[in-house]
C-alpha atoms as a PDB file:
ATOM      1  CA  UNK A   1    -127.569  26.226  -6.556  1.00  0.00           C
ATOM      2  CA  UNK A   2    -127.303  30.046  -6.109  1.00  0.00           C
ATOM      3  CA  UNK A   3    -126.628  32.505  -8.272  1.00  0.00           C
ATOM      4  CA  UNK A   4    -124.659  35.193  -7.139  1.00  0.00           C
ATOM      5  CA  UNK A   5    -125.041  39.013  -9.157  1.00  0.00           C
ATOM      6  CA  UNK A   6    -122.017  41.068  -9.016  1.00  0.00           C
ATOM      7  CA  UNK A   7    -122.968  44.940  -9.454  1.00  0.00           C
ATOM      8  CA  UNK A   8    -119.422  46.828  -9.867  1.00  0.00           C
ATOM      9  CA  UNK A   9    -122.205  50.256  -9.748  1.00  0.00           C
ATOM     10  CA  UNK A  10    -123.380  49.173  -5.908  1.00  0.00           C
ATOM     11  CA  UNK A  11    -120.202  48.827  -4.942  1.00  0.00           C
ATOM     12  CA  UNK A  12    -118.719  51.621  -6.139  1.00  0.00           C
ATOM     13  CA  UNK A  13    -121.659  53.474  -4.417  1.00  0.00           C
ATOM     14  CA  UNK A  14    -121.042  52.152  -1.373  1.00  0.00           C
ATOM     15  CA  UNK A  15    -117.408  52.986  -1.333  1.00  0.00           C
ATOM     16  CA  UNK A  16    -118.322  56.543  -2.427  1.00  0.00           C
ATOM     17  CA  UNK A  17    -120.554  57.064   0.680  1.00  0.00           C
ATOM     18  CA  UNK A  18    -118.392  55.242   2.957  1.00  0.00           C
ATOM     19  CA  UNK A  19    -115.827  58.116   2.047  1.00  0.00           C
ATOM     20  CA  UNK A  20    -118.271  61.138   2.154  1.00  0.00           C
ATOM     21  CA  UNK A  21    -119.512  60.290   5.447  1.00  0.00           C
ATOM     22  CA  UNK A  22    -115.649  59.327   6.887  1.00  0.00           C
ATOM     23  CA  UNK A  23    -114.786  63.423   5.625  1.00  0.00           C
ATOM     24  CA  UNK A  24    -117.035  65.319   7.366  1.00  0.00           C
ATOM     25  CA  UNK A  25    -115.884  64.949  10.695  1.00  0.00           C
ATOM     26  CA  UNK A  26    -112.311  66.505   9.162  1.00  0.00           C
ATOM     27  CA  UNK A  27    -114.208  68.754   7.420  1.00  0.00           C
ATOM     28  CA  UNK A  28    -115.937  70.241   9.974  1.00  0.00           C
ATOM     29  CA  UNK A  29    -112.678  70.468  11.693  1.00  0.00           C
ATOM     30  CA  UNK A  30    -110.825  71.709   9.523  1.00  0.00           C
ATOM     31  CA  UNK A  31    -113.838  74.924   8.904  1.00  0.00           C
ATOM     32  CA  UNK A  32    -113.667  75.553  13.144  1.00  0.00           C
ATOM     33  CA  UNK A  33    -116.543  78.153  14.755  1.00  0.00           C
ATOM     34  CA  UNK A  34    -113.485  80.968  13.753  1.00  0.00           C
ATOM     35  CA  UNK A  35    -114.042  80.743  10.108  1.00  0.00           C
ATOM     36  CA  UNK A  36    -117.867  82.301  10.409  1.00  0.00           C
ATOM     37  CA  UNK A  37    -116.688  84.550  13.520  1.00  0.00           C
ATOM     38  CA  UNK A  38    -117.097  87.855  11.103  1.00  0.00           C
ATOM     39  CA  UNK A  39    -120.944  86.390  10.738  1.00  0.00           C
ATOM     40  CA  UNK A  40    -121.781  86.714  14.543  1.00  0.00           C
ATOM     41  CA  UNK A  41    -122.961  89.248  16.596  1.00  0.00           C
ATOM     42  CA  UNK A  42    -121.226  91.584  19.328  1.00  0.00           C
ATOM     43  CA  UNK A  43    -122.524  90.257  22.466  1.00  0.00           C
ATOM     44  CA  UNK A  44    -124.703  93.312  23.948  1.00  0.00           C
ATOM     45  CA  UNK A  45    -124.521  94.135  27.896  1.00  0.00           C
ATOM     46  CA  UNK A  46    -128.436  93.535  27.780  1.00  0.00           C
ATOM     47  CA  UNK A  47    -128.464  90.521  26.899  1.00  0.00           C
ATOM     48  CA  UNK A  48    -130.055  88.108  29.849  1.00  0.00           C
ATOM     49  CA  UNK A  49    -126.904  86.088  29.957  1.00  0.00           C
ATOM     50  CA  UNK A  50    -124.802  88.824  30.141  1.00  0.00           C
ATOM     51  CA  UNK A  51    -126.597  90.458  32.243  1.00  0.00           C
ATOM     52  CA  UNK A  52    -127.018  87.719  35.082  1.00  0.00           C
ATOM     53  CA  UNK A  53    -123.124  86.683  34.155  1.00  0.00           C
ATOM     54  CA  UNK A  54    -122.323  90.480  34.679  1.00  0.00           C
ATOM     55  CA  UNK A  55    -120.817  90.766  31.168  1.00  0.00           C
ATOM     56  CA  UNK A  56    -119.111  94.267  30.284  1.00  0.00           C
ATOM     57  CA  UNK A  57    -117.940  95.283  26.706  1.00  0.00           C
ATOM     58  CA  UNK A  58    -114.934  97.551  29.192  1.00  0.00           C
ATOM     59  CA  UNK A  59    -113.531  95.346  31.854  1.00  0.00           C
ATOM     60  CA  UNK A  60    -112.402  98.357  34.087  1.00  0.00           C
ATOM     61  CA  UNK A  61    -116.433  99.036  34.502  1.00  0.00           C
ATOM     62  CA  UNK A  62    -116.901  95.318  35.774  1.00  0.00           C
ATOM     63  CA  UNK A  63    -117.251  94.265  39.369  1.00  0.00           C
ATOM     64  CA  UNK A  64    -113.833  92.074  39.279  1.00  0.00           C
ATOM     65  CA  UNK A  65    -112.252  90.915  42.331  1.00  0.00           C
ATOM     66  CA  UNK A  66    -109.416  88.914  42.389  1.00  0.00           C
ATOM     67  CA  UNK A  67    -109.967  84.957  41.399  1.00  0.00           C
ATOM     68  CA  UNK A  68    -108.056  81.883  40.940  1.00  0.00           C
ATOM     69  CA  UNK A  69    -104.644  83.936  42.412  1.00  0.00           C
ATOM     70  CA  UNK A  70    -105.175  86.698  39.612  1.00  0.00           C
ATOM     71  CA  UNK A  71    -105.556  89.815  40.333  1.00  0.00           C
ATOM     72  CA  UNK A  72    -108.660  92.158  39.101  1.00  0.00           C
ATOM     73  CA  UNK A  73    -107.262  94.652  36.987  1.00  0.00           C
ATOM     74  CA  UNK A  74    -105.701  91.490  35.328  1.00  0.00           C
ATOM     75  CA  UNK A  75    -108.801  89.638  34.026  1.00  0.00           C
ATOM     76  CA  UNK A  76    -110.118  90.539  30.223  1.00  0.00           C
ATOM     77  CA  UNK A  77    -111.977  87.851  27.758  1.00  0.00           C
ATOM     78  CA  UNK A  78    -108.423  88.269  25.962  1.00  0.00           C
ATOM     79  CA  UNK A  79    -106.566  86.210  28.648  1.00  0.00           C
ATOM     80  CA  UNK A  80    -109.612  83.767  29.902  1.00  0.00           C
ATOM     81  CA  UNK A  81    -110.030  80.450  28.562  1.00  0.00           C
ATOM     82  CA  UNK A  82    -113.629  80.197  27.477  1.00  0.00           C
ATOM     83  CA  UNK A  83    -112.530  82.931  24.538  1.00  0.00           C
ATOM     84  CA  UNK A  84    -112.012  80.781  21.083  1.00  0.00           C
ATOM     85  CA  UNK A  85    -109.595  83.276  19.565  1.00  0.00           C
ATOM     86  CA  UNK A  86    -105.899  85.136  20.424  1.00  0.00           C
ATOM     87  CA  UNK A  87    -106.345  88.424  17.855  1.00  0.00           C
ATOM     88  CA  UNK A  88    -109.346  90.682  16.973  1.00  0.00           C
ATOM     89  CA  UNK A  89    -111.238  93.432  19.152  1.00  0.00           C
ATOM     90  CA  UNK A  90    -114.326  91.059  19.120  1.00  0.00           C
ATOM     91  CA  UNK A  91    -113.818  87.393  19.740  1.00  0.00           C
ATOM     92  CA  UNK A  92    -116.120  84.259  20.204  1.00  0.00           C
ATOM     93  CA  UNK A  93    -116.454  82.922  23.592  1.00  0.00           C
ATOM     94  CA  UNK A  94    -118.067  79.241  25.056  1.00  0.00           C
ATOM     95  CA  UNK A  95    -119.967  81.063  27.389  1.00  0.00           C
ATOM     96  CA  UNK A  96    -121.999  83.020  24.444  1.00  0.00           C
ATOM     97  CA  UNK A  97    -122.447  80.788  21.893  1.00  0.00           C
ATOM     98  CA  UNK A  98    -123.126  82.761  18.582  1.00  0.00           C
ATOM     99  CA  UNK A  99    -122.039  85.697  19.884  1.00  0.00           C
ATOM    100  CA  UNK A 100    -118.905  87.952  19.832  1.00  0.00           C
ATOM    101  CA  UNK A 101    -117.229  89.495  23.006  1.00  0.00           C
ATOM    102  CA  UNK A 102    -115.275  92.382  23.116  1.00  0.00           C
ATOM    103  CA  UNK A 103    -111.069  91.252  23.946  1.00  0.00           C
ATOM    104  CA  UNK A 104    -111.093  94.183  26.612  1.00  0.00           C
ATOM    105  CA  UNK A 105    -114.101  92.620  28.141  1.00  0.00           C
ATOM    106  CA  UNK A 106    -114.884  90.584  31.008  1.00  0.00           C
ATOM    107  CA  UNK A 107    -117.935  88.615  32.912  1.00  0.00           C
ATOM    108  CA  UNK A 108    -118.211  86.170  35.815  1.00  0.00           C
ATOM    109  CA  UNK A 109    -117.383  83.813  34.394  1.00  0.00           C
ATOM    110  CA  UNK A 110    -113.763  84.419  33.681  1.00  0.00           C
ATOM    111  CA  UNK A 111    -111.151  81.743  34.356  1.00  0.00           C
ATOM    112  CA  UNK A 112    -107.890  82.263  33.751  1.00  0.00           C
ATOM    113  CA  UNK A 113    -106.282  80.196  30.437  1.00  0.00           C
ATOM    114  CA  UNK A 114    -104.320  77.458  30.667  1.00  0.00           C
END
């Protein structure tokens, strides 16, 4: 014969954990990589990655030709697809992570957005 021990507290526990671990995928959704943008850097034109991706802070200094059927003088960070955010002078962009670009900007990368 078993004896079985019920332990409402356990349970409870359980439940409680279930639910904390079920919210932080929202949460973290919810918070985005644009609600710590003001935290991050301006992405400098000496940095290595810039540098080799040809980053400029001014887009009309940039070696841009014309790509994907847009033309050159066409092409900032404010209009490509890898930049995380449509307002602000200085946005965060996939390419840089932790950093901020400047909206008039543009590097090799650019690809227009979708």
């Amino acid at each position: 014969m078993s004896k079985t021990i019920e332990n409402p507290k356990r349970r409870r526990l359980l439940i409680t954990s279930l639910a904390a671990m079920a919210s932080v995928p929202l949460g973290t959704s919810l918070l985005g990589s644009q609600a710590f943008a003001a935290d991050m850097p301006e992405l400098s034109e000496d940095d290595p990655t810039a540098k080799a991706l040809k980053y400029h802070s001014d887009a009309t200094k940039a070696p841009r030709t014309d790509k994907a059927g847009t033309a050159a003088d066409k092409q900032f960070c404010h209009n490509c697809q890898f930049v995380k955010s449509d307002s602000g002078a200085l946005r965060p962009c996939q390419i840089f992570p932790g950093k901020l670009v400047s909206a008039d900007g543009w590097c090799a990368s650019w690809m227009a957005k979708m």
